[in-house]
C-alpha atoms as a PDB file:
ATOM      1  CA  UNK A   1     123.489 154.248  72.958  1.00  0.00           C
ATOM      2  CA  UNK A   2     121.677 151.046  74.396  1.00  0.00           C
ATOM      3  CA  UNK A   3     124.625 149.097  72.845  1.00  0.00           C
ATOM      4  CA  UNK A   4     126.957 151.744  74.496  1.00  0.00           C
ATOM      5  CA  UNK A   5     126.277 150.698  77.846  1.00  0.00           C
ATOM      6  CA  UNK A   6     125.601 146.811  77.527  1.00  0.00           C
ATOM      7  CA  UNK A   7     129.267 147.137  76.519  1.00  0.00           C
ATOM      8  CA  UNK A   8     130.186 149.267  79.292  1.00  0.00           C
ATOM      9  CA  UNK A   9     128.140 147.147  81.800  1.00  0.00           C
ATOM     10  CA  UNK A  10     129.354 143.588  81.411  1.00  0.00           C
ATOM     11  CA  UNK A  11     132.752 143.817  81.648  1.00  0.00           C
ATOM     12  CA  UNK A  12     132.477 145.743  85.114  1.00  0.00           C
ATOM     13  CA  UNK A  13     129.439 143.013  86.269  1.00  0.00           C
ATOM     14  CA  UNK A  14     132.361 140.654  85.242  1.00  0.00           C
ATOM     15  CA  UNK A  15     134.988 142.443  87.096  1.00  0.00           C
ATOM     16  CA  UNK A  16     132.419 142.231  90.075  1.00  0.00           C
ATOM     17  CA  UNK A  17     131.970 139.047  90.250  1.00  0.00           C
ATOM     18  CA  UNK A  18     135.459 137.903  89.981  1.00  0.00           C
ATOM     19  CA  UNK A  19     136.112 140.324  92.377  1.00  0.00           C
ATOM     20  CA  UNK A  20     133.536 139.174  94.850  1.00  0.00           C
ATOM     21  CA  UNK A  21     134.104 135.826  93.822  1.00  0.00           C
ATOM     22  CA  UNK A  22     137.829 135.557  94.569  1.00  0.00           C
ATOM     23  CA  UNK A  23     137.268 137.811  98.132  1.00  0.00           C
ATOM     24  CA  UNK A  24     134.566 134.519  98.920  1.00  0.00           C
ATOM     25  CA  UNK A  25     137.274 131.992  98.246  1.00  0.00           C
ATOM     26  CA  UNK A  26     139.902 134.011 100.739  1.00  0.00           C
ATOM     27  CA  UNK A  27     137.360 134.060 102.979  1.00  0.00           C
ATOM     28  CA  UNK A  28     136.566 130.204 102.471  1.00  0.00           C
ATOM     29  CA  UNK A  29     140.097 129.269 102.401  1.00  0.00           C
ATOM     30  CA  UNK A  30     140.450 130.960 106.026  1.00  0.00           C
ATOM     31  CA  UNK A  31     137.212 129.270 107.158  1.00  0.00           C
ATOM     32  CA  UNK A  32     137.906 126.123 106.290  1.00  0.00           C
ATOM     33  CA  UNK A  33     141.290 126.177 108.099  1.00  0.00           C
ATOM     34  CA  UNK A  34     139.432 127.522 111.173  1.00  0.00           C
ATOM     35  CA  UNK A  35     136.976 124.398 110.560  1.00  0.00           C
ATOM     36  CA  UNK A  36     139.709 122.382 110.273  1.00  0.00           C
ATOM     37  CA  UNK A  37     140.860 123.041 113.413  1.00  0.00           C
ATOM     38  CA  UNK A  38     137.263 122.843 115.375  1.00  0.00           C
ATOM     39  CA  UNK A  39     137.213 119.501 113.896  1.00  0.00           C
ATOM     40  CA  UNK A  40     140.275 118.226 115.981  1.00  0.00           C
ATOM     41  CA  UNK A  41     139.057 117.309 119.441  1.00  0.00           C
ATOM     42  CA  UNK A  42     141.688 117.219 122.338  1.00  0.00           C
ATOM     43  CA  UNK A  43     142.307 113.721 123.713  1.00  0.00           C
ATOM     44  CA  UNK A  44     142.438 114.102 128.260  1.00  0.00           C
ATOM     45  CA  UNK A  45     141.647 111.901 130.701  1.00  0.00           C
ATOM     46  CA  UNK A  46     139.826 113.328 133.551  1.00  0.00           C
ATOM     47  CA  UNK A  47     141.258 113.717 137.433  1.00  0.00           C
ATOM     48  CA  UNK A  48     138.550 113.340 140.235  1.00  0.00           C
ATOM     49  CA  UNK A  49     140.110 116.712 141.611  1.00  0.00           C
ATOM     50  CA  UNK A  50     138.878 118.272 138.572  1.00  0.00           C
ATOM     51  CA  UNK A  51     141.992 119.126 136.175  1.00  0.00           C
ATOM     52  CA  UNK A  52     142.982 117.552 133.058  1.00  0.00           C
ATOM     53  CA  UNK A  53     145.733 115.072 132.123  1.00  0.00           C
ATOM     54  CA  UNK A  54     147.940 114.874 128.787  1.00  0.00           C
ATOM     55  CA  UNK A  55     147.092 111.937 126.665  1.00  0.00           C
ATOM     56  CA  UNK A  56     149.787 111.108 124.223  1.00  0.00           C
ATOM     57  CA  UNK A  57     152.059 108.143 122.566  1.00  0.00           C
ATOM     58  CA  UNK A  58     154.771 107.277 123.316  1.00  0.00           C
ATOM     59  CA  UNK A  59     157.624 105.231 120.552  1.00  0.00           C
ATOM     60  CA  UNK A  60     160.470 103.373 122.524  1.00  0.00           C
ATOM     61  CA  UNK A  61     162.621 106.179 122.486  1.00  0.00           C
ATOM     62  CA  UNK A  62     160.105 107.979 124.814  1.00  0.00           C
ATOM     63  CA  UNK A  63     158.901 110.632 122.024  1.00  0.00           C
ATOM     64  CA  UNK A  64     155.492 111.949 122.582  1.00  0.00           C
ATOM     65  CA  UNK A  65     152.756 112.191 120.031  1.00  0.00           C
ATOM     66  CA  UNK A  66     149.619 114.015 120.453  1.00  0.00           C
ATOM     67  CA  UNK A  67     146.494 111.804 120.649  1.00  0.00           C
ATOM     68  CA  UNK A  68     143.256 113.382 118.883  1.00  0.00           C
ATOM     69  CA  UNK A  69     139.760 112.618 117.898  1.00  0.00           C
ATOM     70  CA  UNK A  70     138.853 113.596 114.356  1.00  0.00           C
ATOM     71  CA  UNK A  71     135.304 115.103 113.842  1.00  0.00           C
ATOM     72  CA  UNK A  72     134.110 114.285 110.607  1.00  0.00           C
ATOM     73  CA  UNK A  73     132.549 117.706 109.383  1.00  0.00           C
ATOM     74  CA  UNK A  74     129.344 116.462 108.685  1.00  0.00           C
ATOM     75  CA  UNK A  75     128.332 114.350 112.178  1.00  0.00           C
ATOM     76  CA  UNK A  76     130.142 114.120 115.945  1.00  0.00           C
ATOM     77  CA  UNK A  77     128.588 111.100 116.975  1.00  0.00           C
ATOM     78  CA  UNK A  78     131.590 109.045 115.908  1.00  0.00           C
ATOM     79  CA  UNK A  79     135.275 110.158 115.477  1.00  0.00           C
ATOM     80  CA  UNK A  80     138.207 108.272 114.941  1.00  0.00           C
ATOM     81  CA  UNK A  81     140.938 108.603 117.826  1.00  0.00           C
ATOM     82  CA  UNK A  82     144.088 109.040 115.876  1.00  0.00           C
ATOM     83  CA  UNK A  83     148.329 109.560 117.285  1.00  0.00           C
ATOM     84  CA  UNK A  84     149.940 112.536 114.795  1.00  0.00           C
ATOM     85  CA  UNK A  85     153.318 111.408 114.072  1.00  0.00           C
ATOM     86  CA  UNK A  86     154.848 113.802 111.924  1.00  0.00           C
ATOM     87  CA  UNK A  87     152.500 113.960 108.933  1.00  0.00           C
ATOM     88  CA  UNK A  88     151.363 110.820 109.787  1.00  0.00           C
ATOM     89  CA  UNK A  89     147.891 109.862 111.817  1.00  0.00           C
ATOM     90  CA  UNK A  90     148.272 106.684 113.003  1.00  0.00           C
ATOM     91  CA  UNK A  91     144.980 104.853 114.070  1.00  0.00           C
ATOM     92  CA  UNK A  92     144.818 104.271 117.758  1.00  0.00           C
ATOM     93  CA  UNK A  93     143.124 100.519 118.972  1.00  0.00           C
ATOM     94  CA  UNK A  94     142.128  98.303 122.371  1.00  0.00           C
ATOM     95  CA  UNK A  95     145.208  95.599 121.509  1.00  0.00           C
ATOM     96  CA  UNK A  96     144.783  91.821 122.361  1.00  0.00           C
ATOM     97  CA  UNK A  97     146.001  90.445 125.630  1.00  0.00           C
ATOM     98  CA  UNK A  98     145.870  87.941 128.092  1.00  0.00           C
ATOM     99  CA  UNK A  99     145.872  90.706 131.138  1.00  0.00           C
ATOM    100  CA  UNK A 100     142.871  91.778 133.098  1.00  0.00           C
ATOM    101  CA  UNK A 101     143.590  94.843 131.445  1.00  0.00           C
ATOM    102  CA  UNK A 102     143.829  95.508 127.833  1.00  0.00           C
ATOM    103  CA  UNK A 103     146.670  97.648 126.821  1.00  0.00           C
ATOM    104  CA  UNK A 104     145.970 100.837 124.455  1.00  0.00           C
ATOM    105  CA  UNK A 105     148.548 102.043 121.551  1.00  0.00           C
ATOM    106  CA  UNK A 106     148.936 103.472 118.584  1.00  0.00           C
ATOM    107  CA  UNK A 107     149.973 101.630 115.515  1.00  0.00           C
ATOM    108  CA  UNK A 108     152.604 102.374 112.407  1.00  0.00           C
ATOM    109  CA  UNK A 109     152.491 100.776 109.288  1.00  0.00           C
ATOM    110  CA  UNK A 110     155.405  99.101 110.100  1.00  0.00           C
ATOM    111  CA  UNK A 111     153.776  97.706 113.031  1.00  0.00           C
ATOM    112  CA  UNK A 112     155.379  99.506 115.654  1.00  0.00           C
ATOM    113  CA  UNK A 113     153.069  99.558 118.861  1.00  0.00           C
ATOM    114  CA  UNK A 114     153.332 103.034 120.498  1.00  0.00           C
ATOM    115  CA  UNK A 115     151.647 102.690 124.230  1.00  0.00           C
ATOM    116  CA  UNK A 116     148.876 105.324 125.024  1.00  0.00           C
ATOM    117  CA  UNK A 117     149.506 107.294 128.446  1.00  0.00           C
ATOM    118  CA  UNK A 118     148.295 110.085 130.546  1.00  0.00           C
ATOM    119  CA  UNK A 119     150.669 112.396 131.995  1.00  0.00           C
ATOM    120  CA  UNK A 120     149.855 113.368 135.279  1.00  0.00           C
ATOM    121  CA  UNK A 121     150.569 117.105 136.905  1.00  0.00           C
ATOM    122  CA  UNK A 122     153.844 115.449 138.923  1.00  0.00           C
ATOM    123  CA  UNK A 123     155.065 114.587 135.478  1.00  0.00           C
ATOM    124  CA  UNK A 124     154.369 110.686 136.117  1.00  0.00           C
ATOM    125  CA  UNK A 125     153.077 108.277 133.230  1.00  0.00           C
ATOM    126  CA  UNK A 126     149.746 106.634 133.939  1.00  0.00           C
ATOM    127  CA  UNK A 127     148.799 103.384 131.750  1.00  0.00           C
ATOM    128  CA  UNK A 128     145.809 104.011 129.686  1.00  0.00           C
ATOM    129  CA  UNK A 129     144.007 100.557 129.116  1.00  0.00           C
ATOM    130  CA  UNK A 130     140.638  99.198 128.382  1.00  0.00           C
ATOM    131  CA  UNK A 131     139.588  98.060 131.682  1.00  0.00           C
ATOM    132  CA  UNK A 132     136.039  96.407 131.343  1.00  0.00           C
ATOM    133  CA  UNK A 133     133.629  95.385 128.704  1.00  0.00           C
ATOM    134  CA  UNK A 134     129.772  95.881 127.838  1.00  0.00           C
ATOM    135  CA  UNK A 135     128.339  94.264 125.552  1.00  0.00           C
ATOM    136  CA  UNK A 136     130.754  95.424 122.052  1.00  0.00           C
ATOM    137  CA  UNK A 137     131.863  98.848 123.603  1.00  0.00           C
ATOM    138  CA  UNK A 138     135.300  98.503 125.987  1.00  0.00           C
ATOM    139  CA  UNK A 139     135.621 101.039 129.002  1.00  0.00           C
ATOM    140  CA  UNK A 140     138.722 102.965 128.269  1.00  0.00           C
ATOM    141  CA  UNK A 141     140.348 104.737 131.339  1.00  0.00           C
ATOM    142  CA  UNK A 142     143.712 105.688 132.772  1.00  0.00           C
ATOM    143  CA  UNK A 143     144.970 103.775 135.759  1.00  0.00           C
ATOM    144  CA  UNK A 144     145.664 106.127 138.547  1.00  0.00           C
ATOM    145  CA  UNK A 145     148.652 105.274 141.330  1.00  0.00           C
ATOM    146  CA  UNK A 146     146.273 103.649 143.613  1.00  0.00           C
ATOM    147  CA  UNK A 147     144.208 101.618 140.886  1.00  0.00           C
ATOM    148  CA  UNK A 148     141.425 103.988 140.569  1.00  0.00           C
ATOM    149  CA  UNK A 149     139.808 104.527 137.192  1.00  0.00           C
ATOM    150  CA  UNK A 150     140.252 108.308 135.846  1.00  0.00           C
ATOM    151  CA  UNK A 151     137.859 108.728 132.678  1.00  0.00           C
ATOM    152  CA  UNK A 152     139.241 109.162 129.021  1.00  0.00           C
ATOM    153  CA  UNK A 153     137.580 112.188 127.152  1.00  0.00           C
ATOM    154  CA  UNK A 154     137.423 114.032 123.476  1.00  0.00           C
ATOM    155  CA  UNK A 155     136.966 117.554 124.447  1.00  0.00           C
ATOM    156  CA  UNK A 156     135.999 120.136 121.100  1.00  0.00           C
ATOM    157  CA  UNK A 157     137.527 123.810 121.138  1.00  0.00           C
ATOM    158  CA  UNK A 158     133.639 124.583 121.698  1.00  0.00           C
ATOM    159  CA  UNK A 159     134.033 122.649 125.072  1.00  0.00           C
ATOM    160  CA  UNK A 160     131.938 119.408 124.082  1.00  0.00           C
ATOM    161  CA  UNK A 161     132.699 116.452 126.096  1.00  0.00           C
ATOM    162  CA  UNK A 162     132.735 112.630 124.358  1.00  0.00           C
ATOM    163  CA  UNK A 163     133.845 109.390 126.253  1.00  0.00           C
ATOM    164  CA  UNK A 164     136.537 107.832 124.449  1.00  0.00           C
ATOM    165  CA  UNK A 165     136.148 104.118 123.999  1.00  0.00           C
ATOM    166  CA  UNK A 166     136.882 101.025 122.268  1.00  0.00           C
ATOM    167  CA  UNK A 167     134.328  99.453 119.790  1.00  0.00           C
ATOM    168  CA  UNK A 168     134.199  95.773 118.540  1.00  0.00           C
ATOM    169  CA  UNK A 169     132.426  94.800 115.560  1.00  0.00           C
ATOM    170  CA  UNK A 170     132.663  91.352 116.185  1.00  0.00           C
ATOM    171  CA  UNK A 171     131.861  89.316 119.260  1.00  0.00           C
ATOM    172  CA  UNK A 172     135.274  86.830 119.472  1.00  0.00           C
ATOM    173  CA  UNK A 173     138.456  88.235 120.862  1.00  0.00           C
ATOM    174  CA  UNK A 174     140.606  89.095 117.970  1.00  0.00           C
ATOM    175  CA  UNK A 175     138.892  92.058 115.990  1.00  0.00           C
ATOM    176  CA  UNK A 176     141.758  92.263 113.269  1.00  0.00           C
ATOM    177  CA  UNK A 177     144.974  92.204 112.476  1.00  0.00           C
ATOM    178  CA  UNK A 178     146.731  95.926 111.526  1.00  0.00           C
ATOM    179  CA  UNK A 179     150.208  95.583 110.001  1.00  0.00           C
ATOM    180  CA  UNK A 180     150.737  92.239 112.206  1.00  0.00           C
ATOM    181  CA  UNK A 181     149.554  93.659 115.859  1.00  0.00           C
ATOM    182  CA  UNK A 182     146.204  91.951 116.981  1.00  0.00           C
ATOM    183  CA  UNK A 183     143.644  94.233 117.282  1.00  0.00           C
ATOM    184  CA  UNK A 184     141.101  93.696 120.231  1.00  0.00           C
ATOM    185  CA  UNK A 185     138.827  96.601 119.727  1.00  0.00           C
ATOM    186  CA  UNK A 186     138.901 100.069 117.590  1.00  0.00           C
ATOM    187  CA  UNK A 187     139.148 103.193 119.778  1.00  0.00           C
ATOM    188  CA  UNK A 188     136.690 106.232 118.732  1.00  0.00           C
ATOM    189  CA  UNK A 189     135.082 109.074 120.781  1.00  0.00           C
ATOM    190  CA  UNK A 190     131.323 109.086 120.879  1.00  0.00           C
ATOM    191  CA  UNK A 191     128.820 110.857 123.069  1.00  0.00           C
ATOM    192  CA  UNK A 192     127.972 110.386 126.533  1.00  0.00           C
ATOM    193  CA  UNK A 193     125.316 108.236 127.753  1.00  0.00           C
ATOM    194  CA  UNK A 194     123.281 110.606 129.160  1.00  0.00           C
END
């Protein structure tokens, strides 16, 4: 009789656990979308009247690509600032130049330079450049009509704020060289200095 109901028993303990196994994947398929998506930070530089800006690239046609930060799932501190083109995340970088100001862009991997801008609420385009330098880190800001600096932020779905800037590794003025653009500094989101 023993025997009866070991036979009886594993085959529905089996059923079970495939059962509660494969409603555990569903469930982990859907959360890891959902995490996914937390781990996409919007890209907005910040008006001093308190509203938000559009950051996004911009190809010589005048197409706009969204411009993200990309939270590793493991750590925040720092995330890549990529522009989605299509299926395609291209990295985002401080570019070498002989102006006061450095200009900001995405780059292809056919070295096409896509120009980073805000958008403000009248529609206009405002240059988004890194404007000053401290030490390796470059200030990254968008130029506002009368020359004043508005701030360039990450901002999670959870409402975290990180200061988007550039980051040298090296202390001369060329950084790299990305598919043939010179590459003054790499852009990435990181905390605020508190």
């Amino acid at each position: 009789m023993r025997n009866v109901y070991r036979s009886l028993l594993m085959p529905m303990l089996l059923l079970v656990f495939v059962g509660l196994t494969a409603q555990n994947q569903s469930h982990l398929k859907e959360q890891s979308k959902e995490s996914i998506q937390n781990l996409i930070w919007h890209v907005k530089a910040l008006h001093p009247d308190g509203y938000t800006l559009d950051v996004k690239a911009f190809d010589d046609k005048g197409v706009m690509y969204d411009v993200k930060a990309m939270q590793d799932s493991t750590q925040s501190y720092l995330m890549d600032v990529k522009a989605f083109h299509g299926d395609n995340q291209l990295p985002v970088k401080v570019l070498v130049s002989e102006a006061e100001y450095k200009p900001v862009a995405a780059i292809d991997e056919n070295g096409n330079v896509y120009p980073i801008k805000a958008i403000d609420k009248n529609g206009n385009f405002l240059e988004v450049k890194g404007v000053r330098k401290s030490g390796y880190i470059i200030h990254i800001k968008a130029l506002g009509p009368e020359g004043q600096f508005y701030g360039v932020k990450a901002i999670s779905t959870q409402g975290k704020l990180n200061d988007v800037k550039g980051v040298k590794m090296y202390d001369k003025r060329l950084e790299q060289t990305l598919h043939g653009v010179e590459i003054h500094a790499h852009v990435i989101a990181l905390p605020q200095i508190q």
